[in-house]
Structures are given as C-alpha cells and as structure tokens.
Protein backbone atom coordinates (compact mmCIF):
# COMPACT_ATOMS: atom_id res chain seq x y z
CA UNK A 1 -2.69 -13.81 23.45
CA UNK A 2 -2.18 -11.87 20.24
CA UNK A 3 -5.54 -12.45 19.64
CA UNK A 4 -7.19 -10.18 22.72
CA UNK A 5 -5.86 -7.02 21.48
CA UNK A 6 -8.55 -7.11 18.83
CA UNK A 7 -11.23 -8.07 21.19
CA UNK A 8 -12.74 -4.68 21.27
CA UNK A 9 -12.43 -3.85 17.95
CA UNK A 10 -15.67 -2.90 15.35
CA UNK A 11 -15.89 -2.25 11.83
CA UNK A 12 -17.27 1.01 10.65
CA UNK A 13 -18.33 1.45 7.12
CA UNK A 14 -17.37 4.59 5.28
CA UNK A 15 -19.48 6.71 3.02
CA UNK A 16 -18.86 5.57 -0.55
CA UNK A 17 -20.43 5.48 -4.25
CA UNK A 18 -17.40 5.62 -6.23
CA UNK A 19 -17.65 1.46 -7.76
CA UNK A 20 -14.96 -0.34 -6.95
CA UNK A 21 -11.88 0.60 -4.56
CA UNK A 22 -8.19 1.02 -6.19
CA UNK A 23 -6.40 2.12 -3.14
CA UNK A 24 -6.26 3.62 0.05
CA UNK A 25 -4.03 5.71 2.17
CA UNK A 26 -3.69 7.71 5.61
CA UNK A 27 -1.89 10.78 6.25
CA UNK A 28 1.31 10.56 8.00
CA UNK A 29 -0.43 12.19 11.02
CA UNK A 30 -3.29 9.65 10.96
CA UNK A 31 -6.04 12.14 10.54
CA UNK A 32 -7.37 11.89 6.86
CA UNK A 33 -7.92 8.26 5.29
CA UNK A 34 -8.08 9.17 1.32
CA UNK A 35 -9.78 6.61 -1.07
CA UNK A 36 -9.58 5.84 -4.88
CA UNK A 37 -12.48 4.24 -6.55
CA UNK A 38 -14.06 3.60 -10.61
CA UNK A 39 -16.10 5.81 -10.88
CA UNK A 40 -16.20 9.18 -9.51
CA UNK A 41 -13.33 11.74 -7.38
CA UNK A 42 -10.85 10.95 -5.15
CA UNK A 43 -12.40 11.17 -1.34
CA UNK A 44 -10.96 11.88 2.14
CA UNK A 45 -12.50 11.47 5.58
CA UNK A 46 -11.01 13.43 8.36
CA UNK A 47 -11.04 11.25 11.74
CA UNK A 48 -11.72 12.53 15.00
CA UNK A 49 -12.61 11.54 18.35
CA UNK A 50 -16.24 10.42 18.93
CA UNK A 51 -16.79 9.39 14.68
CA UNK A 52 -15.64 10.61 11.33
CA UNK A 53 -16.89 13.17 8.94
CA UNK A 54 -18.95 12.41 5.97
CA UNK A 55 -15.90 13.11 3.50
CA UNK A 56 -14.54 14.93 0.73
CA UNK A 57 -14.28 14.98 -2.86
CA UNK A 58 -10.98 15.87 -4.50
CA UNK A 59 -12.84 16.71 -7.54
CA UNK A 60 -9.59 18.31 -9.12
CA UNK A 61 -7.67 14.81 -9.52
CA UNK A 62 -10.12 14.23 -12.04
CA UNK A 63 -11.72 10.63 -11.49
CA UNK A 64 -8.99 8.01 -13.32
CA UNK A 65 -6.84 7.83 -9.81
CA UNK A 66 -5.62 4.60 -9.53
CA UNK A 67 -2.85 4.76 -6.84
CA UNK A 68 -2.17 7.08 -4.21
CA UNK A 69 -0.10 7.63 -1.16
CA UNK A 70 0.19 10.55 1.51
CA UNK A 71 3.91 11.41 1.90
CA UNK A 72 5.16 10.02 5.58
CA UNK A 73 7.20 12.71 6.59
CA UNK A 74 5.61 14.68 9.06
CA UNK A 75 6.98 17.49 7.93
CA UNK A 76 5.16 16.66 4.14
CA UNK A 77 1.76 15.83 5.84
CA UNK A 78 -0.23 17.25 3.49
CA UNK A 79 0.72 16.46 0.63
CA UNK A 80 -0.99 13.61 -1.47
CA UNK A 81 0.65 11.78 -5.03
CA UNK A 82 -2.10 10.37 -6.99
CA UNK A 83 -1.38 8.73 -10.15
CA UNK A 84 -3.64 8.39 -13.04
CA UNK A 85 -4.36 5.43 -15.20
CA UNK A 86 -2.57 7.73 -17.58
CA UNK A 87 1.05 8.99 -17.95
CA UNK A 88 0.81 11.63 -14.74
CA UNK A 89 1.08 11.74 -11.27
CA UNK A 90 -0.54 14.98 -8.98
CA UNK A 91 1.09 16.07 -6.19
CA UNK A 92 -2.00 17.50 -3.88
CA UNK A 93 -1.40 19.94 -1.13
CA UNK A 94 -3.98 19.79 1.80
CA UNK A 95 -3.35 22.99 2.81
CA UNK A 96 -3.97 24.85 -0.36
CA UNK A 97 -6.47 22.31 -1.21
CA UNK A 98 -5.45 22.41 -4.65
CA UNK A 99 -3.29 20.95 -6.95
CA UNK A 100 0.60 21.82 -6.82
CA UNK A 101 2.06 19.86 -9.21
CA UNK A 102 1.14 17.75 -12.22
CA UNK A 103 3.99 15.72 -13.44
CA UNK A 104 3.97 13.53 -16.97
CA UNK A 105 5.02 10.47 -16.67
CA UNK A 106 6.44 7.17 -19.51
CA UNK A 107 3.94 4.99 -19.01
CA UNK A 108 0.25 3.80 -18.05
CA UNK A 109 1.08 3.90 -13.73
CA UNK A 110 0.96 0.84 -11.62
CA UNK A 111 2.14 1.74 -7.91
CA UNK A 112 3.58 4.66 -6.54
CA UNK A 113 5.49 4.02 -3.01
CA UNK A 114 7.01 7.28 -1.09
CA UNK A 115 10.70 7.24 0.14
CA UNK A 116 10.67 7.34 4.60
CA UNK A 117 11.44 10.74 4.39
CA UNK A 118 9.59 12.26 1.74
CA UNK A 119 12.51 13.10 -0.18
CA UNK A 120 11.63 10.92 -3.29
CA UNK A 121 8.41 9.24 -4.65
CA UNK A 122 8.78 6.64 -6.79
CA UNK A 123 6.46 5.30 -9.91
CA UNK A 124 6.61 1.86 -12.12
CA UNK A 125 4.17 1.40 -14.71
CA UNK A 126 2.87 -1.12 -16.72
CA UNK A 127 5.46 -0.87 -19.79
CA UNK A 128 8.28 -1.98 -17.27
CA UNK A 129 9.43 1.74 -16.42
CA UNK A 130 10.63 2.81 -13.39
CA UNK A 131 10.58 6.57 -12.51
CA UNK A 132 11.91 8.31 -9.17
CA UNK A 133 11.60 11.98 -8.34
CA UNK A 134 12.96 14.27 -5.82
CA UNK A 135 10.29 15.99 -4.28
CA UNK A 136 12.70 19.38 -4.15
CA UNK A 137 12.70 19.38 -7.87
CA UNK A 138 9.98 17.23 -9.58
CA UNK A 139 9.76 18.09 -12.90
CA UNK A 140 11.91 15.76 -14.18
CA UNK A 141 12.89 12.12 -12.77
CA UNK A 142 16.69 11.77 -11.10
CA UNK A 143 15.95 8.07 -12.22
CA UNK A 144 14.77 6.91 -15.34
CA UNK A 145 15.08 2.54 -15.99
CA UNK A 146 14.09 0.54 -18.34
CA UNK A 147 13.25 -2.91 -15.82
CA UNK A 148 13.37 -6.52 -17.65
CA UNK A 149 9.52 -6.99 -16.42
CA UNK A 150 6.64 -5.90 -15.22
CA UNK A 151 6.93 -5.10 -11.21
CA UNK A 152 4.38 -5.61 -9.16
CA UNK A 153 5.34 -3.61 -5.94
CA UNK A 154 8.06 -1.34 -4.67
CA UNK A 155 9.12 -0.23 -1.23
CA UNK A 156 12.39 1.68 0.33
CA UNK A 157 13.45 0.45 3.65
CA UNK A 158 13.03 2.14 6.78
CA UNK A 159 16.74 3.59 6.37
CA UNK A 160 16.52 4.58 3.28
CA UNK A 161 19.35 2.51 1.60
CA UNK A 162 17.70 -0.50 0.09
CA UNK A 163 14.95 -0.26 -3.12
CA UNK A 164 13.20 -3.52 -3.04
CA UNK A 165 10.96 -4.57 -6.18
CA UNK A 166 7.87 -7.62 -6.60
CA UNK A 167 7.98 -9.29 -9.92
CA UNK A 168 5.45 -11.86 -11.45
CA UNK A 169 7.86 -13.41 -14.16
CA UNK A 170 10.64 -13.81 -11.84
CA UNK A 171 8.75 -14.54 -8.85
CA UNK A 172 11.14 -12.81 -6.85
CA UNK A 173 11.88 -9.59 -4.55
CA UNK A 174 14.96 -7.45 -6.71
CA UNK A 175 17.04 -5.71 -3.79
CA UNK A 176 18.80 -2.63 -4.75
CA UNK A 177 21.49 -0.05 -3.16
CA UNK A 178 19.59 3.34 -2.87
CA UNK A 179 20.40 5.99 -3.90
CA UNK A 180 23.30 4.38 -6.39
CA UNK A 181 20.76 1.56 -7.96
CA UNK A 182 23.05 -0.55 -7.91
CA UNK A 183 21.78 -4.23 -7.93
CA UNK A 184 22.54 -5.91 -4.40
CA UNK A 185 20.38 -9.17 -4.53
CA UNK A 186 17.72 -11.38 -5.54
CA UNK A 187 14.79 -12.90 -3.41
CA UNK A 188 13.43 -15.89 -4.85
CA UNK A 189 10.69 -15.43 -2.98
CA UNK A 190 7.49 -17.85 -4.50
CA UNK A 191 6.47 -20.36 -6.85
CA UNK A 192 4.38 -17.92 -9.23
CA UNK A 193 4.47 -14.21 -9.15
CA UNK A 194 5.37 -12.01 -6.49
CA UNK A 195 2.45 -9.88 -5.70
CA UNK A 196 3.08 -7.74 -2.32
CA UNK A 197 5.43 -6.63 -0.17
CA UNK A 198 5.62 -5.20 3.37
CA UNK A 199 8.40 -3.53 5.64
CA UNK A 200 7.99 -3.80 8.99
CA UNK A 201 8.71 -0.25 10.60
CA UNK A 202 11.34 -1.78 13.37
CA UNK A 203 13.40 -3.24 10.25
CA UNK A 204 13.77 -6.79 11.41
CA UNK A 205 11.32 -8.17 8.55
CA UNK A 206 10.03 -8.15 5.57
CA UNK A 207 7.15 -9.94 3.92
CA UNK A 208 6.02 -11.10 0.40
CA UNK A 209 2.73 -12.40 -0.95
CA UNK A 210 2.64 -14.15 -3.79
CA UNK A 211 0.51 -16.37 -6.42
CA UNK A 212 1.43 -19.55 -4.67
CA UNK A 213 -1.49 -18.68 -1.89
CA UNK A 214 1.44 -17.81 0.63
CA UNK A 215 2.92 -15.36 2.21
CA UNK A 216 6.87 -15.45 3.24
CA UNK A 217 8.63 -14.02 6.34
CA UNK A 218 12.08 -12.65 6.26
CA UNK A 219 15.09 -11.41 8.13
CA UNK A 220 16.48 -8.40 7.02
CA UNK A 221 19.81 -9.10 8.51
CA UNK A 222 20.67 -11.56 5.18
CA UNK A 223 16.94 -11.89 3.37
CA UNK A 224 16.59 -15.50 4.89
CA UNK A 225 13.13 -17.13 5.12
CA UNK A 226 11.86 -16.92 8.83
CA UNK A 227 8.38 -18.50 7.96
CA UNK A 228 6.08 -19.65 5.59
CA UNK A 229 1.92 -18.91 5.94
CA UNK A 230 -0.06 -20.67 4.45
CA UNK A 231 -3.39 -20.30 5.69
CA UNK A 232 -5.11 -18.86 2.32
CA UNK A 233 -7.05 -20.23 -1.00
CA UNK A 234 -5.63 -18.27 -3.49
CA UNK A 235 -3.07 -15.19 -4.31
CA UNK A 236 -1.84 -13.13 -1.55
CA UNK A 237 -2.32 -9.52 -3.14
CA UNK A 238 -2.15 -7.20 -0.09
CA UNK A 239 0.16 -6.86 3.23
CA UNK A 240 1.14 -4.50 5.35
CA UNK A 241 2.90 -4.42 8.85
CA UNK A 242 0.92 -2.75 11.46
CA UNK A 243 3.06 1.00 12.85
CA UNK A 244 4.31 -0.97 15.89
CA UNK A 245 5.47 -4.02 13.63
CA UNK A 246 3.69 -6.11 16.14
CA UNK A 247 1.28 -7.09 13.08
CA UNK A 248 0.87 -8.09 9.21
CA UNK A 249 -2.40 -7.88 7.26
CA UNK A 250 -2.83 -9.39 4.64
CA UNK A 251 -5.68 -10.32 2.10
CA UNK A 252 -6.10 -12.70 -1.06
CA UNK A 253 -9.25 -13.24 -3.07
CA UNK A 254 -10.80 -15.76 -0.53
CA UNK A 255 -13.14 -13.46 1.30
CA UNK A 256 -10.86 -12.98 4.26
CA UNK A 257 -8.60 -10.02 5.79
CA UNK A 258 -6.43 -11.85 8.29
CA UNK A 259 -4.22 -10.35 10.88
CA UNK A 260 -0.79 -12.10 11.57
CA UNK A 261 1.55 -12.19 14.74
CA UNK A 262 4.47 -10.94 12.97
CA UNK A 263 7.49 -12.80 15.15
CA UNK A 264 5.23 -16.07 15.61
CA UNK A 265 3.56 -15.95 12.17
CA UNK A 266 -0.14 -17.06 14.79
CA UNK A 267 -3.33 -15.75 13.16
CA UNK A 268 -4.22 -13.52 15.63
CA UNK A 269 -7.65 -11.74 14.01
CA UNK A 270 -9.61 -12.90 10.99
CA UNK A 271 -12.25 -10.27 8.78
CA UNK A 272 -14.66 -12.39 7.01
CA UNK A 273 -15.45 -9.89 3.95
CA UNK A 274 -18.44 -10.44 1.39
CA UNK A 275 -16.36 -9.02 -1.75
CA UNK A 276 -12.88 -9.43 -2.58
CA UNK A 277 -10.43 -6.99 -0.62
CA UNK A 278 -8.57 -4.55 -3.27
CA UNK A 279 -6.56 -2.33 -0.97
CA UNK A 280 -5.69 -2.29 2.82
CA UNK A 281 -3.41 0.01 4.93
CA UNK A 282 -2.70 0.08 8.70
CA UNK A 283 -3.27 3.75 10.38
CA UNK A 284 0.40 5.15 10.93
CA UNK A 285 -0.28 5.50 14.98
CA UNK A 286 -2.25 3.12 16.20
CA UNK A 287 -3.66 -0.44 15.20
CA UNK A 288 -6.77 0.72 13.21
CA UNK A 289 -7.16 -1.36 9.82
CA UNK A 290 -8.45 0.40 6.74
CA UNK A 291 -9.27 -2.02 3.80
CA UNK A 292 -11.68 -1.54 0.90
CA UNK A 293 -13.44 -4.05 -1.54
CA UNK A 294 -14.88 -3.96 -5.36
CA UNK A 295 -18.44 -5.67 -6.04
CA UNK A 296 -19.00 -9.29 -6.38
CA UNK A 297 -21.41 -12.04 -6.98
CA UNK A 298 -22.14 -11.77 -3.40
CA UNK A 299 -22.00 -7.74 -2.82
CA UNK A 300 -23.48 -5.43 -5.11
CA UNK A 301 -21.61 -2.22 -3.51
CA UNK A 302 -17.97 -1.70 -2.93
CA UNK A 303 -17.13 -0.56 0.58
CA UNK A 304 -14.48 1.10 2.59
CA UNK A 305 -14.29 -0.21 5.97
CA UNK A 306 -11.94 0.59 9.41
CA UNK A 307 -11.36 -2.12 12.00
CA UNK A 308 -10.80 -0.24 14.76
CA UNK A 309 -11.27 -0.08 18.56
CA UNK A 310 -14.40 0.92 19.98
C-alpha cells in the first residue's frame, strides 16, 4: 500500500559541477534546495511550479562549506548556517543576499543541526567540542562542552526539551535535558558506531543508523526499540523522516536510497543510485526526496537528484 504513493514519482537531476556533495538542505518554506560540494560555491535552486531554475552560486561562503542547514522557523526562512571545514560558521541572509554574520568557532566543524524554533543552532566538531548559540546574540556560544568523543550527529526534539547526540566509540544515542544539559539517558543503540539520527516530526519515533548495517526504531515515550531493519550491506550513514512522519529515508554505501514505512518498518520505495549517497533531506511540505552522491568507480560525476512527483 505504502508503496503506491511513490508510483508517480521521477527523478530530476540538478545542475551541478561542484565534485562531490557534502550536504544538502531546503528552506523552511520549501522553495530553495541549497547544496555543498568539493570544489567550487555553495548553490541554491529556487523551485517552482512547472521545473526549477538553473541555480545560484553563494560565491561569498567561500568554497570549504561542509555542512549547512536553513533555519526551520518560518519566521527565520531565509537565513542559511554554513560551516566551514575550518573554525567558522556563516549565518547567510536570503534577503540581503549577503553575509550577516561570521562566527569563529573551537574546532575543525562536523554537523551543525538548528533548534525547532530557530532560537539556537548548534555545532560539534571533530576535536569533541560542542558549541550552541542563540541566534539573538551569536557572537559568543551560551554553551561551550568539552564531549568524551567524537559525535557523529545531533538533533533537538520537536519540543524543544531533549538534545540527543550519535557517537561511534560508544555506539550509542546520549539524551540530554535542553536547555539545562543535564544528562537524562543513554541509547545503546548498535553494535559499532552510531552514525545517524532522525526525529520524526509527530514525536512518536526516533531512528538511528549505525555501522552494524541497521537501522533502529524507537518510541519516544521511554527510548524502547520498536524495530530493527535490516535490509542493507553496509553502514547506515543517512536518515531522515519524511514532514508527515509517514516515512524514513535512509541510505548506506550499497548503491541504494530506500524509503521506509515508518510504523510498519515495510520498504515501501527503493532508489537504485550509481555512486554512493552522501547527503539526503526530505522537502519540509510535501514528500519530495532530495539526495546527492560523490563520484565512484561506477560514476564519474557527482549529482544532486529530487524524487519527486510528476
């Protein structure tokens, strides 16, 4: 059944000679889809009815952005963080189409995850450092931390009172009080390193992906395992719960974006991809699937791609 909704569906390929794709992200409103890549500037489509524009450069990110993320507050739709290989984050503002704010940060950046209401961003890099910063105020952190290892991912909840954190040593999913950081919990979530995490926007579930080719189901109500998938060949890197919830993509380095039932954990849609899949986010209004890819053996270009409906 699940598997009908994407009956109608087509993949449209996106301009793109920027090597190999870091991440991607839409706008809160769902009209821009904003890509980092290797080589070359920061670029943004605008979508509209009947196609999509050829793009734009962000030249004035410079061209060593390696995460970003459009703030989901609809009130903060246009503004973009980007963070740099190196110790800063920009804060871009669409509507000046400029550059607001550059802000230093400890450490070489790793992910950067925005707070549901676009209060605070949040940055860990790959020294173990955790940064957060209130948007009102963002020259200097309100947290600074030290973390015992390297984390892989980090998400709020949809409320706004839980901090939840991937790590590879500990294989688990660290749950902490927000705004107090105050340590609630530990998910021992895999068998090797926690890669990826996902909140589903309804906040009945989460889910992990880790090293051990699977990727875990839980209840929010007390973090209990709902299901286990284990339909890949290698480490789940990427997932993330369609805007209805209905959905989880997810993709691992076997060549394969696959599209979950989220309540009865059924494959419902399978991508077959030609290069492995290095970033992937639903569109914030509808069930269009943005995903990108680096070059392989089998794929000499990198690509950014939408699954949508025709």
């Amino acid at each position: 059944m699940a598997a009908n909704v994407f009956h109608h569906h087509k993949e449209t390929k996106m301009h793109w000679e920027q090597g190999a794709i870091y991440d991607l992200s839409w706008s809160s409103d769902g009209g821009l889809l904003t890509a980092a890549g290797a080589k070359g500037p920061v670029r943004s489509w605008r979508l509209e009815r009947g196609g999509h524009k050829e793009g734009e450069e962000l030249k004035e990110l410079g061209n060593d952005i390696e995460r970003l993320a459009w703030c989901p507050a609809l009130q903060h739709t246009h503004m973009l963080a980007a963070a740099s290989y190196e110790k800063c984050v920009f804060l871009w503002d669409q509507r000046a189409n400029s550059v607001s704010t550059k802000l230093a940060t400890s450490g070489l950046n790793s992910d950067i995850c925005w707070s549901p209401s676009g209060k605070y961003f949040a940055v860990v890099n790959r020294d173990e450092g955790l940064e957060i910063f209130d948007i009102a105020s963002p020259q200097s952190p309100v947290v600074m931390a030290d973390l015992d290892e390297a984390v892989c991912s980090i998400k709020w909840d949809v409320s706004e009172s839980l901090l939840f954190m991937t790590t590879s040593q500990q294989r688990s999913v660290e749950v902490y009080a927000w705004p107090s950081m105050e340590h609630m919990t530990t998910i021992s979530a895999h068998t090797a390193s926690c890669n990826a995490i996902g909140i589903d926007p309804r906040s009945k579930l989460l889910a992990t992906g880790g090293s051990d080719a699977t990727m875990c189901i839980w209840s929010t109500d007390d973090f209990s395992i709902v299901r286990t998938i284990d339909d890949y060949e290698s480490p789940v890197l990427f997932i993330n719960f369609s805007s209805d919830g209905r959905f989880i993509a997810s993709a691992s380095d076997d060549l394969a974006v696959r599209i979950h039932d989220s309540f009865s954990g059924e494959l419902a849609h399978q991508l077959t991809v030609t290069s492995p899949t290095t970033a992937l986010e639903w569109h914030p209004r509808n069930l269009a699937l943005a995903y990108g890819s680096a070059e392989s053996k089998t794929s000499t270009k990198s690509t950014v791609t939408i699954f949508l409906r025709s």
